[in-house]
N, C-alpha and C. Protein backbone atom coordinates (compact mmCIF):
# COMPACT_ATOMS: atom_id res chain seq x y z
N UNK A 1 32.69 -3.35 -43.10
CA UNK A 1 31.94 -3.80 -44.26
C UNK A 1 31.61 -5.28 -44.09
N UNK A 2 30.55 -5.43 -44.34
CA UNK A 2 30.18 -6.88 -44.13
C UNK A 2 30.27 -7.89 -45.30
N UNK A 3 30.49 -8.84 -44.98
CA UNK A 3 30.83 -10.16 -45.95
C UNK A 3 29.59 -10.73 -46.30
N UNK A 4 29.14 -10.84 -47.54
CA UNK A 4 28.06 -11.79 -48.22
C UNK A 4 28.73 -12.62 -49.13
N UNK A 5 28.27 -14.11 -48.48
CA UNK A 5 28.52 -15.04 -49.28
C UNK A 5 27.78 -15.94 -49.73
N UNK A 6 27.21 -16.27 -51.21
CA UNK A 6 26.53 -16.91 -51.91
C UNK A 6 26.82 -18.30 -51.95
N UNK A 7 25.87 -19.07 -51.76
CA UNK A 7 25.84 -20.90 -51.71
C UNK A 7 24.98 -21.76 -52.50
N UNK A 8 25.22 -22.08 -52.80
CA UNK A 8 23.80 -23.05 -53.96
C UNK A 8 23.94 -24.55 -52.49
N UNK A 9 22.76 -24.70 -52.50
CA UNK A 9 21.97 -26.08 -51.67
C UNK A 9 21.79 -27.23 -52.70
N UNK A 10 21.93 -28.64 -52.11
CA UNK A 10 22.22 -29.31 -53.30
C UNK A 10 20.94 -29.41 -53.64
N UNK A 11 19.87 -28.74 -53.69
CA UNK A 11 19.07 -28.75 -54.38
C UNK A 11 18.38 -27.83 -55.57
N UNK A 12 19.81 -26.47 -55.32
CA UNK A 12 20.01 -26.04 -56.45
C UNK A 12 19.61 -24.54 -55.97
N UNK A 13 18.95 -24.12 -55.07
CA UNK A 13 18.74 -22.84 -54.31
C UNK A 13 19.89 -22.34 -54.17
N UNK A 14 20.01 -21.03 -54.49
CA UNK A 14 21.22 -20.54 -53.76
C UNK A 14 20.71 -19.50 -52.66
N UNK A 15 21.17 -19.20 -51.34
CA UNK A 15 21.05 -18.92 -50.02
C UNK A 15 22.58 -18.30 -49.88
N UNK A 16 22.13 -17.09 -49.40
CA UNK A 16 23.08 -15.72 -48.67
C UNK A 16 23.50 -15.91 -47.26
N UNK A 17 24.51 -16.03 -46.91
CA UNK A 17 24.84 -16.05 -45.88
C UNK A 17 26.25 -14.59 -45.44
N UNK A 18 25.45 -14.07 -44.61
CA UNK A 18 25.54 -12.74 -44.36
C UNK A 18 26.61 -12.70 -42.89
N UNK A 19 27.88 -12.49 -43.03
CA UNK A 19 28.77 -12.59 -41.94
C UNK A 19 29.54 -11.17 -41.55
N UNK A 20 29.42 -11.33 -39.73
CA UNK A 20 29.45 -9.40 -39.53
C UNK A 20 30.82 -9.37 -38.48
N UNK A 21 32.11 -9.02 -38.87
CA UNK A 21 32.96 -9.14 -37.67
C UNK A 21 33.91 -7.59 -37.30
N UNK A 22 33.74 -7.56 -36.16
CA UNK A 22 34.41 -6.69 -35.48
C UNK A 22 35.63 -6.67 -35.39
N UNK A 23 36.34 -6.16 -35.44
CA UNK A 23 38.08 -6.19 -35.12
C UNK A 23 38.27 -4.98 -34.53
N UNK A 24 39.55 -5.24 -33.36
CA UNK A 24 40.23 -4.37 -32.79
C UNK A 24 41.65 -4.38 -32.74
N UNK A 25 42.36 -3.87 -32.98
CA UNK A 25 43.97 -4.19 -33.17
C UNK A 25 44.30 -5.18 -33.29
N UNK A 26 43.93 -5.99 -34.86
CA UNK A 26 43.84 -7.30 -35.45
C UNK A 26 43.63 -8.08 -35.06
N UNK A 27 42.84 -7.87 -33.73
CA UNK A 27 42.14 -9.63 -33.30
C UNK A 27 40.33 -9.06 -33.48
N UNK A 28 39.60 -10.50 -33.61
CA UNK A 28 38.68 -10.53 -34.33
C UNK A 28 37.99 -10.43 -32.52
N UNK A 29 36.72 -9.23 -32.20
CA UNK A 29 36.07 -9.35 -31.07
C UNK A 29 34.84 -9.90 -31.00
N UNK A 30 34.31 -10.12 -31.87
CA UNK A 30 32.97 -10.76 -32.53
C UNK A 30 32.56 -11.48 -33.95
N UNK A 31 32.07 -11.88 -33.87
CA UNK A 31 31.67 -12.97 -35.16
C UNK A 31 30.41 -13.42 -35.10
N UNK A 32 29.84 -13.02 -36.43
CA UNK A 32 28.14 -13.31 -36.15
C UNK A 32 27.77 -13.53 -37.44
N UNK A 33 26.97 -14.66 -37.94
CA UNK A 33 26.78 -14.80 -39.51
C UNK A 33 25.60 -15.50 -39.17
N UNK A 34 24.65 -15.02 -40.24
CA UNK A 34 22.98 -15.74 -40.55
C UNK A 34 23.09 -15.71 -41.59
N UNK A 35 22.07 -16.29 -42.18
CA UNK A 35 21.51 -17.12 -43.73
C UNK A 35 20.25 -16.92 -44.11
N UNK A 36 20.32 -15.73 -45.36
CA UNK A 36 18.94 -15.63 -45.88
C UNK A 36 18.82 -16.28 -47.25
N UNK A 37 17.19 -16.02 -47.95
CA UNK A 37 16.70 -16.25 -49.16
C UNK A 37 17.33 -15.24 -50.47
N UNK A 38 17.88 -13.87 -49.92
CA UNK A 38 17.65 -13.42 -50.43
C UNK A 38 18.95 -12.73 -50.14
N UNK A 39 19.68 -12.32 -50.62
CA UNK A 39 20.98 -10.90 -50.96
C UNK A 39 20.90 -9.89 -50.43
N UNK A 40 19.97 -8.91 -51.15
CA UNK A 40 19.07 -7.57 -50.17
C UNK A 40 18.95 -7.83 -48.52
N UNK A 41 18.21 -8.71 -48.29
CA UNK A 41 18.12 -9.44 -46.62
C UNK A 41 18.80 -9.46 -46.08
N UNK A 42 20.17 -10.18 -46.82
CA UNK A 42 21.64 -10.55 -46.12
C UNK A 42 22.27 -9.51 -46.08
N UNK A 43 22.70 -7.76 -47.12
CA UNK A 43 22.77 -7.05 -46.81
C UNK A 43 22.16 -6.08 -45.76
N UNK A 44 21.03 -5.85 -45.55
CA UNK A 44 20.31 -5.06 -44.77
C UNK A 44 20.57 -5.57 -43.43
N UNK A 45 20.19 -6.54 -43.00
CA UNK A 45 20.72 -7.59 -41.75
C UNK A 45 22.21 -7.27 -41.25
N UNK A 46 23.13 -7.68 -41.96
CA UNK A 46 24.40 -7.06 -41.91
C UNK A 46 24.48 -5.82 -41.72
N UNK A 47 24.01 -5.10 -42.58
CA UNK A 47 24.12 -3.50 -42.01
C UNK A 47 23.73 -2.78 -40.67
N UNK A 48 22.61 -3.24 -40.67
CA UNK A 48 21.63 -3.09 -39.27
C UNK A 48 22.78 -3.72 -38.13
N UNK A 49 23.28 -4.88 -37.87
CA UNK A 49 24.19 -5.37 -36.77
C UNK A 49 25.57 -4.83 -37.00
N UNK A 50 25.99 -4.27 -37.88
CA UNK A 50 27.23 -3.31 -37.61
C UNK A 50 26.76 -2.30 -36.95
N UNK A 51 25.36 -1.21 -37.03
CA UNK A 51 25.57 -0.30 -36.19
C UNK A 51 25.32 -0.29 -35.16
N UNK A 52 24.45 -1.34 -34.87
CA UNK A 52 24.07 -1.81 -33.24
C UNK A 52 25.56 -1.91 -32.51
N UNK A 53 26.37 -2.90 -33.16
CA UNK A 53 27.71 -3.36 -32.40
C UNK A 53 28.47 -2.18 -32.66
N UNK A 54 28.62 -1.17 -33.14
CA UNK A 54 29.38 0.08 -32.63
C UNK A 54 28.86 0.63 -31.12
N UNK A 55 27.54 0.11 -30.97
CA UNK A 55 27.39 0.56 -29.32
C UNK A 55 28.01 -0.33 -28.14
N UNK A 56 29.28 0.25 -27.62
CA UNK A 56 29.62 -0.70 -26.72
C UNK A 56 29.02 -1.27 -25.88
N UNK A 57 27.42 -1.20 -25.14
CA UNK A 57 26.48 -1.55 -24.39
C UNK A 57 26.10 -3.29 -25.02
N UNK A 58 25.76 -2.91 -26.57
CA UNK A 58 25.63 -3.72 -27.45
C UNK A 58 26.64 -4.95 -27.44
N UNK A 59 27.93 -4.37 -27.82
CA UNK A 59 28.83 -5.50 -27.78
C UNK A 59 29.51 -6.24 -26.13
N UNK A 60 28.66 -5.67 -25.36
CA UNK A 60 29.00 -6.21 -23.93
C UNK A 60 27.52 -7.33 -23.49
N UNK A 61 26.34 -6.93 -23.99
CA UNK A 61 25.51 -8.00 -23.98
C UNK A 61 25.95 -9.08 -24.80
N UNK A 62 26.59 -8.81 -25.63
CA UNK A 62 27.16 -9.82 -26.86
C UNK A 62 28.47 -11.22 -26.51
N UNK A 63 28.91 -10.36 -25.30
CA UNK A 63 29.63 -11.30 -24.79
C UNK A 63 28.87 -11.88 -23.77
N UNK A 64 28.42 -11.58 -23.18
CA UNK A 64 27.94 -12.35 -22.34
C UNK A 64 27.32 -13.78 -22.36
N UNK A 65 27.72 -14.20 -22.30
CA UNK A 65 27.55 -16.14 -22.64
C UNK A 65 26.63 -16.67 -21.80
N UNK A 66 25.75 -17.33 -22.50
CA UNK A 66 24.76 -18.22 -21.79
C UNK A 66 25.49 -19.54 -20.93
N UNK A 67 25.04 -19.68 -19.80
CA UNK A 67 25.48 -20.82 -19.08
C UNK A 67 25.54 -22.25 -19.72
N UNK A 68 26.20 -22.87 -19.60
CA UNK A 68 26.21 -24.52 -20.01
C UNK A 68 24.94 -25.04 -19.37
N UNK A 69 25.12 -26.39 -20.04
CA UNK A 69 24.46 -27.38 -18.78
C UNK A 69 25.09 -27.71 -17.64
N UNK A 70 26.21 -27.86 -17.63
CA UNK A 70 27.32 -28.35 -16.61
C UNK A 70 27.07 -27.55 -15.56
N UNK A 71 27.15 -25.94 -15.99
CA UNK A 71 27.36 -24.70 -15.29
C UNK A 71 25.79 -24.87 -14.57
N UNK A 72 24.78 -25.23 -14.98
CA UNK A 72 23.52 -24.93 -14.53
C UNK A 72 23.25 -25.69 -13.87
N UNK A 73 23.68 -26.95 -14.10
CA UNK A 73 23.45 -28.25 -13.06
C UNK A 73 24.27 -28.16 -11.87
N UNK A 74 25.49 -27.62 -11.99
CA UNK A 74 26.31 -27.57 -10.46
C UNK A 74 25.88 -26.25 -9.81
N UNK A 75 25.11 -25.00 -10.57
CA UNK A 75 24.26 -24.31 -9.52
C UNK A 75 23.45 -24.50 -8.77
N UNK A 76 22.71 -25.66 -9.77
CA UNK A 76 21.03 -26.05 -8.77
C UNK A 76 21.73 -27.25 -7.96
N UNK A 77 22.86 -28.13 -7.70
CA UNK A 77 23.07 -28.59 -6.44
C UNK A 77 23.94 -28.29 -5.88
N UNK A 78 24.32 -26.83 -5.89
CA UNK A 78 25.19 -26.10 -4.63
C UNK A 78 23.85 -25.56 -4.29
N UNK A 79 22.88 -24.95 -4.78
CA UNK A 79 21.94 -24.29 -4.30
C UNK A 79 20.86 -25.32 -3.14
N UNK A 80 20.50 -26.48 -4.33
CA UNK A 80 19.23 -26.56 -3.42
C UNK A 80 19.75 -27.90 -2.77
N UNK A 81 21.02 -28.44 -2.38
CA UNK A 81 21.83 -29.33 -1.50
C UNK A 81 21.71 -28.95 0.08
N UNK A 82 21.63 -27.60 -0.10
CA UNK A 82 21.42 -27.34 1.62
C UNK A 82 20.17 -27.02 1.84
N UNK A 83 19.10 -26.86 1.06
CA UNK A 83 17.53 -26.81 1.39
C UNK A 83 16.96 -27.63 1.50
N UNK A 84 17.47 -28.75 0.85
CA UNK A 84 16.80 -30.40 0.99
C UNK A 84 18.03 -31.39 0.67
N UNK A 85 18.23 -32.07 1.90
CA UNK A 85 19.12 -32.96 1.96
C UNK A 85 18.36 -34.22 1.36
């Protein structure tokens, strides 16, 4: 079941923020929260990414982590260090 939680902006808007987490033998495997206009939104949104992440295909792209900068910069000079000195 997904978590909606209501916020007022100090400008007096209040904004849904819609949070979706997975658990497996009480540790948390995912965590994913966006922010709508609207309640309905923040439900439907939420709903929709719980059933996606019941597909384990799903929750294995999900881990998969985008590279750093660090990580990307010490590829391109192990890589192109021996093509051009």
């Amino acid at each position: 079941m997904p978590t909606i939680k209501a916020r007022k902006q100090a400008n007096g808007i209040t904004r849904y923020t819609a949070i979706v987490r997975l658990r497996r033998h009480g540790k948390v495997l995912h965590r994913e929260s966006r922010t709508f206009a609207h309640r309905s939104a923040a439900l439907s949104w939420a709903k929709h990414r719980e059933v996606a992440l019941e597909d384990p295909a799903e929750l294995t792209r999900q881990k998969q982590s985008t590279p750093t900068l660090a990580e990307l910069i010490r590829w391109y000079i192990d890589t192109f260090e021996t093509i051009s000195p």
